[in-house]
C-alpha atoms as a PDB file:
ATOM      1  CA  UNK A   1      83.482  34.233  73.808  1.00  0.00           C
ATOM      2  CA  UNK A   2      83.268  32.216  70.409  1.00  0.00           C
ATOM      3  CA  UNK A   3      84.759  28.961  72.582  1.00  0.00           C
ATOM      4  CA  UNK A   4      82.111  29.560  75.251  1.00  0.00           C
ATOM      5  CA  UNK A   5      79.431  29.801  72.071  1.00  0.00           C
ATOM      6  CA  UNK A   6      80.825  26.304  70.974  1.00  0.00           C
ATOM      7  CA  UNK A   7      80.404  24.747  73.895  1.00  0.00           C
ATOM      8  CA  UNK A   8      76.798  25.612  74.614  1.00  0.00           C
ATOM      9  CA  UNK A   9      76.187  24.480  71.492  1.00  0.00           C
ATOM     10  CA  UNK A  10      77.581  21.275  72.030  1.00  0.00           C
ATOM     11  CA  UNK A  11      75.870  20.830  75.465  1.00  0.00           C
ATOM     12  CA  UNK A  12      72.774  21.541  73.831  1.00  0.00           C
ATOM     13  CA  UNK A  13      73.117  18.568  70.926  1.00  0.00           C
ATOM     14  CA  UNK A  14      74.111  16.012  73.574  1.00  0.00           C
ATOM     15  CA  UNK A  15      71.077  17.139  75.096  1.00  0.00           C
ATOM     16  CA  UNK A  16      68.650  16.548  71.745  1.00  0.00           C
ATOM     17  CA  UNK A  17      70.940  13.190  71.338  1.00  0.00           C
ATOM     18  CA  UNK A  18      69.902  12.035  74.980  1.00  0.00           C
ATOM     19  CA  UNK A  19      66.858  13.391  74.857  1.00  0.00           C
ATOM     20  CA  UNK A  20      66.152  10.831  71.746  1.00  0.00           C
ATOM     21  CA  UNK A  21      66.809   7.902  74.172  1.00  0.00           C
ATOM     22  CA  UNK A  22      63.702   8.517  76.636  1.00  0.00           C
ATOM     23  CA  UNK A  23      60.974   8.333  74.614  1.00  0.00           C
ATOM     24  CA  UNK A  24      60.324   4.999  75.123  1.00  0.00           C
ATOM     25  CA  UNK A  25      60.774   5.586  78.905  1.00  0.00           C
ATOM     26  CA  UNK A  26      58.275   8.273  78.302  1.00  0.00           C
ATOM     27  CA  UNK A  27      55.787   6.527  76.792  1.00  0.00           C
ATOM     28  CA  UNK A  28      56.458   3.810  79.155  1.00  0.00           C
ATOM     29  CA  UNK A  29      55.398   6.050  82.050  1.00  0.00           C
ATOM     30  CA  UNK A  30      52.596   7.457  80.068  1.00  0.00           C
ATOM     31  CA  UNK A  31      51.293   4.070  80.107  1.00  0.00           C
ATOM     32  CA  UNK A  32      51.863   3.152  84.251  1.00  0.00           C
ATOM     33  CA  UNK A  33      49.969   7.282  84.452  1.00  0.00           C
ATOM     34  CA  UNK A  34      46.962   5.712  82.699  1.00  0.00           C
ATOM     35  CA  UNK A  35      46.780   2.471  83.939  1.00  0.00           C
ATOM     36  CA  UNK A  36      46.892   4.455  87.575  1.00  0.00           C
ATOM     37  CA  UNK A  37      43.988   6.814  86.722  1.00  0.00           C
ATOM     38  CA  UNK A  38      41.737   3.879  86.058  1.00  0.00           C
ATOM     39  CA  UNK A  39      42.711   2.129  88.952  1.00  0.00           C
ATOM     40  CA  UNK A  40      41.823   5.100  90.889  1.00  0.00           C
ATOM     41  CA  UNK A  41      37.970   5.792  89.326  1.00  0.00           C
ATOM     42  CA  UNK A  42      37.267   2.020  90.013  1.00  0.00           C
ATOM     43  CA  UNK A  43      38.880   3.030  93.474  1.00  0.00           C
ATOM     44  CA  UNK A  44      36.694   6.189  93.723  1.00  0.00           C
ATOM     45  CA  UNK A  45      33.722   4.258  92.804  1.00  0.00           C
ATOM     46  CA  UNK A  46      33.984   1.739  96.116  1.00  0.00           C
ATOM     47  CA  UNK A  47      34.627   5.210  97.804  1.00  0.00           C
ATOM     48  CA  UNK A  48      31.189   6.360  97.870  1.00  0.00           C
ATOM     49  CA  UNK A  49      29.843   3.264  99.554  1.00  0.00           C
ATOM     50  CA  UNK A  50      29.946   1.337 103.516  1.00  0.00           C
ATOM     51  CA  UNK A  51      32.386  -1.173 103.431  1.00  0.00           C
ATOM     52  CA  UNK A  52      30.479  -3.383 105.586  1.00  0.00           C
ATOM     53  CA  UNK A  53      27.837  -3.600 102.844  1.00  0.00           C
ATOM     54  CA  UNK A  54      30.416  -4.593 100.300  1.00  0.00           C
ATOM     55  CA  UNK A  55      28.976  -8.052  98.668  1.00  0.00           C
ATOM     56  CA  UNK A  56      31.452 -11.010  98.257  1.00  0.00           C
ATOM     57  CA  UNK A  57      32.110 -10.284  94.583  1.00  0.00           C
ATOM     58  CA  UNK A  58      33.007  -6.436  95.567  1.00  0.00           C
ATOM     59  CA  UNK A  59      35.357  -7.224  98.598  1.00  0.00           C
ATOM     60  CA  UNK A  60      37.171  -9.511  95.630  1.00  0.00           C
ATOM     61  CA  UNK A  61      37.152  -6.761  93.314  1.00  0.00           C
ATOM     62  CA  UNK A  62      38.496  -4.118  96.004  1.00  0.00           C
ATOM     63  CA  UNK A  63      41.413  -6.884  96.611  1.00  0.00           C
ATOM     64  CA  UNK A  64      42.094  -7.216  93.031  1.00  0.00           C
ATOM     65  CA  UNK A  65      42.407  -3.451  92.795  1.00  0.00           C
ATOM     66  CA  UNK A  66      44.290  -3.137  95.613  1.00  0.00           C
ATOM     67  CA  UNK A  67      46.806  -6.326  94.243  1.00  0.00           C
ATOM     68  CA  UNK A  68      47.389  -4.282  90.658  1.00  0.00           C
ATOM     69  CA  UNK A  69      48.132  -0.856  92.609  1.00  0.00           C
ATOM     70  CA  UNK A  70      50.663  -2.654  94.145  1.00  0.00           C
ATOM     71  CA  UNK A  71      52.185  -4.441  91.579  1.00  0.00           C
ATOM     72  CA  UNK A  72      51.834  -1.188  89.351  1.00  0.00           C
ATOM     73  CA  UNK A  73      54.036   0.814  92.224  1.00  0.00           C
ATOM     74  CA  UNK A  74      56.692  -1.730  91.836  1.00  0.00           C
ATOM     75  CA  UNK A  75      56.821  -1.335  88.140  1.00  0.00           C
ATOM     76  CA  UNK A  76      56.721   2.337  88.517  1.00  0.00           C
ATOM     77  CA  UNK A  77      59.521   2.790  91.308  1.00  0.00           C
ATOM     78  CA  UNK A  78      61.685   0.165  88.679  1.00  0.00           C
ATOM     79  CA  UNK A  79      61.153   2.268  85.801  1.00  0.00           C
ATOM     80  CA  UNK A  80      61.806   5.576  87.936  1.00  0.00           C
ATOM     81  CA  UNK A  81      65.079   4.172  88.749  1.00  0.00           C
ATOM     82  CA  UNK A  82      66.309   2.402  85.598  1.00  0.00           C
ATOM     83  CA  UNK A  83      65.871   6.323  83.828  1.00  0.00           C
ATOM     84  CA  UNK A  84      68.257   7.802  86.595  1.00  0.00           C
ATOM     85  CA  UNK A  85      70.539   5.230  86.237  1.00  0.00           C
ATOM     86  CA  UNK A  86      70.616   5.488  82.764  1.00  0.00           C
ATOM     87  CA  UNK A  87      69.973   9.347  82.692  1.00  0.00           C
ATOM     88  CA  UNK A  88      71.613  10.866  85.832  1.00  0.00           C
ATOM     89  CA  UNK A  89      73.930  13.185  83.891  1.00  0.00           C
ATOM     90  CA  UNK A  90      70.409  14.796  82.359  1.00  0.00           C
ATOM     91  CA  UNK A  91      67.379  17.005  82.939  1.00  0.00           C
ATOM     92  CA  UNK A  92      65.418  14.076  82.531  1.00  0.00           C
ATOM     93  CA  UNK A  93      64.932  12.151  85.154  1.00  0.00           C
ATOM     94  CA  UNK A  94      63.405  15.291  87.683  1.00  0.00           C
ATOM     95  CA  UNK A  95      59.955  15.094  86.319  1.00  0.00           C
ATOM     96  CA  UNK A  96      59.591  11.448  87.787  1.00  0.00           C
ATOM     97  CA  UNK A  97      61.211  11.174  90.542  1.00  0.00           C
ATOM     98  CA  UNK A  98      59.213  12.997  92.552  1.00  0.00           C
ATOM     99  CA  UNK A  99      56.789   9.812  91.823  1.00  0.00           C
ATOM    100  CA  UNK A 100      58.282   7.409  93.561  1.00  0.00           C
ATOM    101  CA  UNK A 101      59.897   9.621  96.371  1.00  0.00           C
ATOM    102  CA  UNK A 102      57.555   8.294  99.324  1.00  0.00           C
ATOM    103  CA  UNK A 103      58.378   4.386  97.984  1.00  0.00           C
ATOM    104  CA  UNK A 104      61.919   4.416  98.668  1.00  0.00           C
ATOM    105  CA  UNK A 105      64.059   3.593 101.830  1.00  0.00           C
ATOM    106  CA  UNK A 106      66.777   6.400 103.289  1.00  0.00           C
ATOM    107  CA  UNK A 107      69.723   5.367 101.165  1.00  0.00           C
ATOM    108  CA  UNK A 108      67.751   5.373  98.202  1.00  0.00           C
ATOM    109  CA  UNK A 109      66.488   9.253  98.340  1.00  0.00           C
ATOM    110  CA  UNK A 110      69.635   9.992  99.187  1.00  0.00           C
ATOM    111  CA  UNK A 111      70.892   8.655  96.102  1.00  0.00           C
ATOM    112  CA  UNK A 112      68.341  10.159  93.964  1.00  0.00           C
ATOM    113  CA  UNK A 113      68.692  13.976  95.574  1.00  0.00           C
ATOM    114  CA  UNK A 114      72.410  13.715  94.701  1.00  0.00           C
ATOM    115  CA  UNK A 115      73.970  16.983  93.843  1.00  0.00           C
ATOM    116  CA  UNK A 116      76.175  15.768  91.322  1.00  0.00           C
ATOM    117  CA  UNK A 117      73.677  14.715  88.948  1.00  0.00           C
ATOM    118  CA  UNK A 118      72.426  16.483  85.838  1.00  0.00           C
ATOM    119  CA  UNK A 119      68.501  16.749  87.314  1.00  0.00           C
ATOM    120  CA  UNK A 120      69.394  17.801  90.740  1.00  0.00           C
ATOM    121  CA  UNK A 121      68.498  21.781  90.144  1.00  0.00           C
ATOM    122  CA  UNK A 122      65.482  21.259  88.303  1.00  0.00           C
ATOM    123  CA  UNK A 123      62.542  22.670  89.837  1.00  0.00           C
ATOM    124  CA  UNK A 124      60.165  19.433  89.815  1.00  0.00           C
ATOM    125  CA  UNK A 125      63.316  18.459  92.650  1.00  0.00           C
ATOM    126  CA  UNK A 126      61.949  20.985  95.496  1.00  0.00           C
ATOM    127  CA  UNK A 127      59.505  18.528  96.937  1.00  0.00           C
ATOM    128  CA  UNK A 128      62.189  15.759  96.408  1.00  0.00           C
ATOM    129  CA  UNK A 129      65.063  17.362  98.515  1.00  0.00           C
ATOM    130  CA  UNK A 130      62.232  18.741 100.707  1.00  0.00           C
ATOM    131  CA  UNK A 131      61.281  15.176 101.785  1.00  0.00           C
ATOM    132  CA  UNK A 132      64.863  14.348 102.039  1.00  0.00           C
ATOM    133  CA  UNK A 133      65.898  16.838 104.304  1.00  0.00           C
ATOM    134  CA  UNK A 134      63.263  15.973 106.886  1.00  0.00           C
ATOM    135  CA  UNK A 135      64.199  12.333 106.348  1.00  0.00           C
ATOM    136  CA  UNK A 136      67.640  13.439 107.644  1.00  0.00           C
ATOM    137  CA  UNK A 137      65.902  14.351 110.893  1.00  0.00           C
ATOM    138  CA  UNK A 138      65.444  10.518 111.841  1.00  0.00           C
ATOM    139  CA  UNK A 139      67.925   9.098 109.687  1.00  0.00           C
ATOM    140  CA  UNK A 140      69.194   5.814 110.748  1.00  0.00           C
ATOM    141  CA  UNK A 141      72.277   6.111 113.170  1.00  0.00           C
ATOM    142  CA  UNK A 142      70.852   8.925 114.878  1.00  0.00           C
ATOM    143  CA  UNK A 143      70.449   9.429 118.563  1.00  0.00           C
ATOM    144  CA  UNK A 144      66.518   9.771 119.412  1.00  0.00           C
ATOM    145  CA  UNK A 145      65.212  13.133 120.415  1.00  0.00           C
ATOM    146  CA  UNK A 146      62.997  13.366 123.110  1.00  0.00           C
ATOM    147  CA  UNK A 147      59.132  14.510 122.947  1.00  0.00           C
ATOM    148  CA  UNK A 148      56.850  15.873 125.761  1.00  0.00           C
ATOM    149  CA  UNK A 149      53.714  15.514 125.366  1.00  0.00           C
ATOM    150  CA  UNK A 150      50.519  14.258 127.684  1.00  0.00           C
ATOM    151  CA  UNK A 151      48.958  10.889 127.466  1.00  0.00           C
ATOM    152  CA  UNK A 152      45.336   9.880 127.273  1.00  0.00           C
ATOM    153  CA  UNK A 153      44.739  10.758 130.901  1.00  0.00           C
ATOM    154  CA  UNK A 154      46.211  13.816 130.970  1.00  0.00           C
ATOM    155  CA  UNK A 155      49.660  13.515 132.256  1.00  0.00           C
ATOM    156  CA  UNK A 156      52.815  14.775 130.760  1.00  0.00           C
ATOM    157  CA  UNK A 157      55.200  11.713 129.799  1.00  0.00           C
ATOM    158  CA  UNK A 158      58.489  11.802 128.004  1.00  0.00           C
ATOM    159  CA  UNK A 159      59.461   9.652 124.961  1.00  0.00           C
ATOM    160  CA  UNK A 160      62.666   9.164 127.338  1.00  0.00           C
ATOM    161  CA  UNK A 161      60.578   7.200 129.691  1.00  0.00           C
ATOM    162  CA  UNK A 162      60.948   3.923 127.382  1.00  0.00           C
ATOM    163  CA  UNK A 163      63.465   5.534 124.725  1.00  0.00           C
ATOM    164  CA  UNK A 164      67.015   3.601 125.365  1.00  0.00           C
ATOM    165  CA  UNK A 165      66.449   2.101 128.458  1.00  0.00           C
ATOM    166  CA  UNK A 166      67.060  -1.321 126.937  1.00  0.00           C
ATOM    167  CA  UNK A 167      63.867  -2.264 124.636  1.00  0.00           C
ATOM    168  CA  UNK A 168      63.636  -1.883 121.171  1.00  0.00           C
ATOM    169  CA  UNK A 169      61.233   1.021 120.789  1.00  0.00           C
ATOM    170  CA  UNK A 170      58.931   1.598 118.210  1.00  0.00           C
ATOM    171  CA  UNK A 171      57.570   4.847 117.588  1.00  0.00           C
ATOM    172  CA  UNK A 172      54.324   5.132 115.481  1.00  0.00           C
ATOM    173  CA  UNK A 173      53.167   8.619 114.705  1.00  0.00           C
ATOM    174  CA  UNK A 174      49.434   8.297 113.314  1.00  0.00           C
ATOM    175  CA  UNK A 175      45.682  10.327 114.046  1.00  0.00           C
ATOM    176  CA  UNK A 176      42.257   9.302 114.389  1.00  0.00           C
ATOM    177  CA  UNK A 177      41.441  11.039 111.321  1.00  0.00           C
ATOM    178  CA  UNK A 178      43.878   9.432 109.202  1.00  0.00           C
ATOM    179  CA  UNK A 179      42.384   6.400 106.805  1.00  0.00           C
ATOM    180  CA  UNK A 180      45.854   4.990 106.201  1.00  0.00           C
ATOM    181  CA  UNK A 181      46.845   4.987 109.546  1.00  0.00           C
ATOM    182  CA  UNK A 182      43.855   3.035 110.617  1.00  0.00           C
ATOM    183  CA  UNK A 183      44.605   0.527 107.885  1.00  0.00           C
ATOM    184  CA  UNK A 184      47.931  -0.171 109.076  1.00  0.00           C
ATOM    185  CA  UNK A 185      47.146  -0.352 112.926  1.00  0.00           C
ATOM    186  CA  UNK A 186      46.257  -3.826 112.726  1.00  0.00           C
ATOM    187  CA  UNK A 187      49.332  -4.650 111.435  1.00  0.00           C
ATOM    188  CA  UNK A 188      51.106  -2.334 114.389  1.00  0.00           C
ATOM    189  CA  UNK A 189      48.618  -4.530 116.983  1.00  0.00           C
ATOM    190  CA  UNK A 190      50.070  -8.004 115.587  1.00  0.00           C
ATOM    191  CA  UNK A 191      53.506  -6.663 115.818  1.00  0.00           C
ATOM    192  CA  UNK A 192      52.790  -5.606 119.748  1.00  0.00           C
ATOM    193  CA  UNK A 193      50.846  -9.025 120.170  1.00  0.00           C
ATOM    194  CA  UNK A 194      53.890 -10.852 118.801  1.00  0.00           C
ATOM    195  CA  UNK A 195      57.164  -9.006 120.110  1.00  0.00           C
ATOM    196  CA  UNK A 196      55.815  -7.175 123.100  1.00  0.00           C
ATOM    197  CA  UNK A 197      57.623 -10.112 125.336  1.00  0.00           C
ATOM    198  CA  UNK A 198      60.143 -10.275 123.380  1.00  0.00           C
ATOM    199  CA  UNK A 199      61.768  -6.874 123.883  1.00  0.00           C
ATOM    200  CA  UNK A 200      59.403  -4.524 121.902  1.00  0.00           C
ATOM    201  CA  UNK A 201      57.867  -1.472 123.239  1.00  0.00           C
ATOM    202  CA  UNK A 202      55.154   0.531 121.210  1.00  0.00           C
ATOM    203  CA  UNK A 203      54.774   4.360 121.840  1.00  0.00           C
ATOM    204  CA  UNK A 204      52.210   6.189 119.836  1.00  0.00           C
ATOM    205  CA  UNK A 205      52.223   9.592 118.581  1.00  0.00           C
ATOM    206  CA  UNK A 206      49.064  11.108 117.214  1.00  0.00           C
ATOM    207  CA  UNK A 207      48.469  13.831 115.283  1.00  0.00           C
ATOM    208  CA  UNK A 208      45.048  14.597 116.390  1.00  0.00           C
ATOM    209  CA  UNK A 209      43.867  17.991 117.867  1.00  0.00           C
ATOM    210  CA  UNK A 210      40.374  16.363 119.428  1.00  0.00           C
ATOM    211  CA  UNK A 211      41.380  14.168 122.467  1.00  0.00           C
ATOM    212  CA  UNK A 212      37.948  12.154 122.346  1.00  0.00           C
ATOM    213  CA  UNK A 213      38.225  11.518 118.770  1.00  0.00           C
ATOM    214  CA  UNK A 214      42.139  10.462 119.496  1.00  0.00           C
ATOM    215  CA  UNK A 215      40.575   8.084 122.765  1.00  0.00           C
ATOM    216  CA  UNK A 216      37.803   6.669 120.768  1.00  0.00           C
ATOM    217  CA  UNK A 217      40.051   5.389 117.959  1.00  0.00           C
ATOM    218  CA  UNK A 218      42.646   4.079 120.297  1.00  0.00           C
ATOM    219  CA  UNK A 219      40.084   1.572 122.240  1.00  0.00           C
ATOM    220  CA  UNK A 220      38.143   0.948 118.686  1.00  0.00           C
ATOM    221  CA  UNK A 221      41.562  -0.071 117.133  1.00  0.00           C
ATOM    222  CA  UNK A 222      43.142  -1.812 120.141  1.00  0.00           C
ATOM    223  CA  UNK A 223      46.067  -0.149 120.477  1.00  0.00           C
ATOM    224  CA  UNK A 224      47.155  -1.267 124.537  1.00  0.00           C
ATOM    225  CA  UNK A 225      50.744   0.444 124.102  1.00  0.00           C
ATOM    226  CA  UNK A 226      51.263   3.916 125.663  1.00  0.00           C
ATOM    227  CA  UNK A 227      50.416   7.438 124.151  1.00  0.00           C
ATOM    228  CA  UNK A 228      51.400  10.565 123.965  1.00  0.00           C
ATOM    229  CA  UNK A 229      49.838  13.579 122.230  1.00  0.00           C
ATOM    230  CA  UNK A 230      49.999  17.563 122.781  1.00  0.00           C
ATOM    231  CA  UNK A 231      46.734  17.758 120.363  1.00  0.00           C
ATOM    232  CA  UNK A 232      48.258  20.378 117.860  1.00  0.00           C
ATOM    233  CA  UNK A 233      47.067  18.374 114.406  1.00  0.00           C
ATOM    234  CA  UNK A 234      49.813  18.691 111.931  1.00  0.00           C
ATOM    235  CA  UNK A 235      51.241  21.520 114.385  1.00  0.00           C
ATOM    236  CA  UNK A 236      52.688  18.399 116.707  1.00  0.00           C
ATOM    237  CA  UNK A 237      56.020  19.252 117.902  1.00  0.00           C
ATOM    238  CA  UNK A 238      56.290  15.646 116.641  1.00  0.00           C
ATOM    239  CA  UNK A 239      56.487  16.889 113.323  1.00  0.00           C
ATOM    240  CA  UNK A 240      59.547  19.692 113.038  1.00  0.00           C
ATOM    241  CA  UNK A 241      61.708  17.109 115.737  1.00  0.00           C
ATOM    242  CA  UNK A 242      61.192  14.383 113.716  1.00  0.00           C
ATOM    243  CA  UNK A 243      60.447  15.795 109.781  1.00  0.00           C
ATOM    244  CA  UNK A 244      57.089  14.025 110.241  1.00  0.00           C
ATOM    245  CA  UNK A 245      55.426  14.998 106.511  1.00  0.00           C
ATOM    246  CA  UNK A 246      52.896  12.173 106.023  1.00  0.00           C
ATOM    247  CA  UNK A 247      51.707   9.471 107.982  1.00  0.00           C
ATOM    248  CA  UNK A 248      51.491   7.100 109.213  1.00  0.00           C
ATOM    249  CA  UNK A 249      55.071   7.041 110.100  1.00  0.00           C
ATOM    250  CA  UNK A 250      57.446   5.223 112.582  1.00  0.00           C
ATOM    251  CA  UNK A 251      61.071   5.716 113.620  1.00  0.00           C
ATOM    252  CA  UNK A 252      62.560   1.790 115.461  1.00  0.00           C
ATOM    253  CA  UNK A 253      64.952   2.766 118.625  1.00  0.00           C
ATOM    254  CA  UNK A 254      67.411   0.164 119.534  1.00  0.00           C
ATOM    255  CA  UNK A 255      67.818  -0.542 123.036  1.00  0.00           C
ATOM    256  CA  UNK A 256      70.657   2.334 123.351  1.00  0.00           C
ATOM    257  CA  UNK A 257      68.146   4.715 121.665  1.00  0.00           C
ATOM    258  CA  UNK A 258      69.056   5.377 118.443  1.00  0.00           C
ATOM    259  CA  UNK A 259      67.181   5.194 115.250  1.00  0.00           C
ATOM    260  CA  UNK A 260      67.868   1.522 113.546  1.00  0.00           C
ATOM    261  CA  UNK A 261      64.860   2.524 110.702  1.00  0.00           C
ATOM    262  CA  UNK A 262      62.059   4.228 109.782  1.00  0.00           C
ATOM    263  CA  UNK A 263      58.831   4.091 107.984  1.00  0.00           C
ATOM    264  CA  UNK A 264      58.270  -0.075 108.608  1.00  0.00           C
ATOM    265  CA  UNK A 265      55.079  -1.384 107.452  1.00  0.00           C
ATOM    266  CA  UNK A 266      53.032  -4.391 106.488  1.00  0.00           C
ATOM    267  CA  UNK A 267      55.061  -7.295 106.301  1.00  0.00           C
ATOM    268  CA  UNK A 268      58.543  -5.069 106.284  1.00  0.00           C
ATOM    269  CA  UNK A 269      57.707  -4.043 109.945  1.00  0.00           C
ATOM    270  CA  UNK A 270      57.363  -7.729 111.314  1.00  0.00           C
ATOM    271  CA  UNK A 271      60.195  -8.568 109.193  1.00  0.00           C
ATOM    272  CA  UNK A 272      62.430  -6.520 110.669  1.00  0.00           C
ATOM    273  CA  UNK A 273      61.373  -6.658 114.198  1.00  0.00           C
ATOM    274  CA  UNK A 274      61.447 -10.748 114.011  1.00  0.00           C
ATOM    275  CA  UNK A 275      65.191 -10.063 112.417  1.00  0.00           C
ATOM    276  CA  UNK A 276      66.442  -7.254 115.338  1.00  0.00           C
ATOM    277  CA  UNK A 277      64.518  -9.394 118.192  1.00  0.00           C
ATOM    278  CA  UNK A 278      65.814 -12.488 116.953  1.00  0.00           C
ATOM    279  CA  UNK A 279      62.308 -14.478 117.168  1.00  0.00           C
END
């Protein structure tokens, strides 16, 4: 009993001696918080207005916002993992991981929601392994699963239509209603412009559960590639098959149908399709 009384009490002072360490990581990520908040209430302010009134000095300031958000997620996703490196036998890292969890690839979560760390029980983990387990769902390696659904005309197609019959397939789950999505598209309509001939089929998913809204968005945003849709909202079958969470989303098919990566966008995307299409 007394030896079991010892070692508590010794787990506890490495604890307090670790626990020393992170304040400048804390203070550190104090900091990135702030910074974040004010990025957001200029955001908030450009919120409230009609982007096609936006004057030349506010489309510059919007950019400029947009360039330190992005430069600020880098710095926080560094920081995130420098303290589990440093701290992965502790407590400490679990209230900040959960910060960077949708800015990391596969391997990476995996990594982070290992059991054999010190943080892995905490409770500020849930969402963490959450995330991961859906992720596991379209993990890279896997063999497709197939999706029913009906199109914009009203017939029932089958992801297994196009999935490995000897394209590279693309599958982009988005909705109408979805403001990230809709940023992204372009990007997804370059991509189709530039690989279509090259091997690359585009099958979208949408999470919408008001076909003209879904139609509408899909002539406004020129997306030519075929879609599929069974007009459920966040009740898609699309979403327990695949672990859908968030979107937008994708899942790349090789030509044998299985899942070469997931969650490709901006640059990444054409990156990676140039690299797998060889162009």
């Amino acid at each position: 009993m007394r030896k079991i009384f010892l070692m508590t009490l010794l787990a506890a002072a490495a604890w307090t001696a670790k626990a020393q360490d992170t304040k400048p990581y804390e203070q550190k990520m104090s900091r990135i918080e702030a910074q974040y908040k004010t990025l957001e209430a200029d955001f908030k302010a450009f919120g409230k207005k009609d982007p096609t009134t936006f004057t030349d000095a506010e489309k510059a300031r919007m950019n400029e916002i947009m360039v330190k958000a992005d430069s600020l997620d880098k710095v926080q996703k560094a920081t995130v993992l420098e303290i589990v490196e440093k701290f992965r036998n502790t407590r400490f890292p679990a209230k900040y991981v959960a910060d960077i969890m949708y800015d990391v690839e596969y391997d990476q979560l995996k990594a982070l929601c290992d059991p054999k760390t010190g943080y892995y029980n905490e409770p500020e983990m849930t969402k963490v392994k959450q995330l991961f387990d859906s992720y596991k769902l379209r993990q890279p390696g896997s063999l497709y699963k197939d999706l029913t659904m009906d199109d914009l005309n009203g017939k029932q197609v089958k992801l297994s239509q196009w999935a490995g019959k000897g394209k590279y397939v693309l599958v982009d789950f988005w909705a109408s209603w979805c403001g990230p999505c809709r940023a992204e598209m372009p990007n997804v309509v370059e991509a189709y412009k530039r690989f279509k001939d090259k091997g690359l089929e585009i099958i979208g998913v949408s999470f919408d559960s008001n076909k003209l809204q879904w139609s509408a968005a899909v002539e406004k945003l020129g997306m030519t590639w075929p879609q599929m849709s069974d007009l459920k909202g966040w009740q898609s079958a699309a979403g327990a098959v695949y672990g859908i969470r968030s979107i937008p989303s994708n899942i790349l098919l090789d030509p044998e149908g299985r899942i070469v990566a997931m969650d490709l966008r901006e640059a990444k995307l054409l990156d990676v399709l140039a690299e797998k299409l060889k162009q």
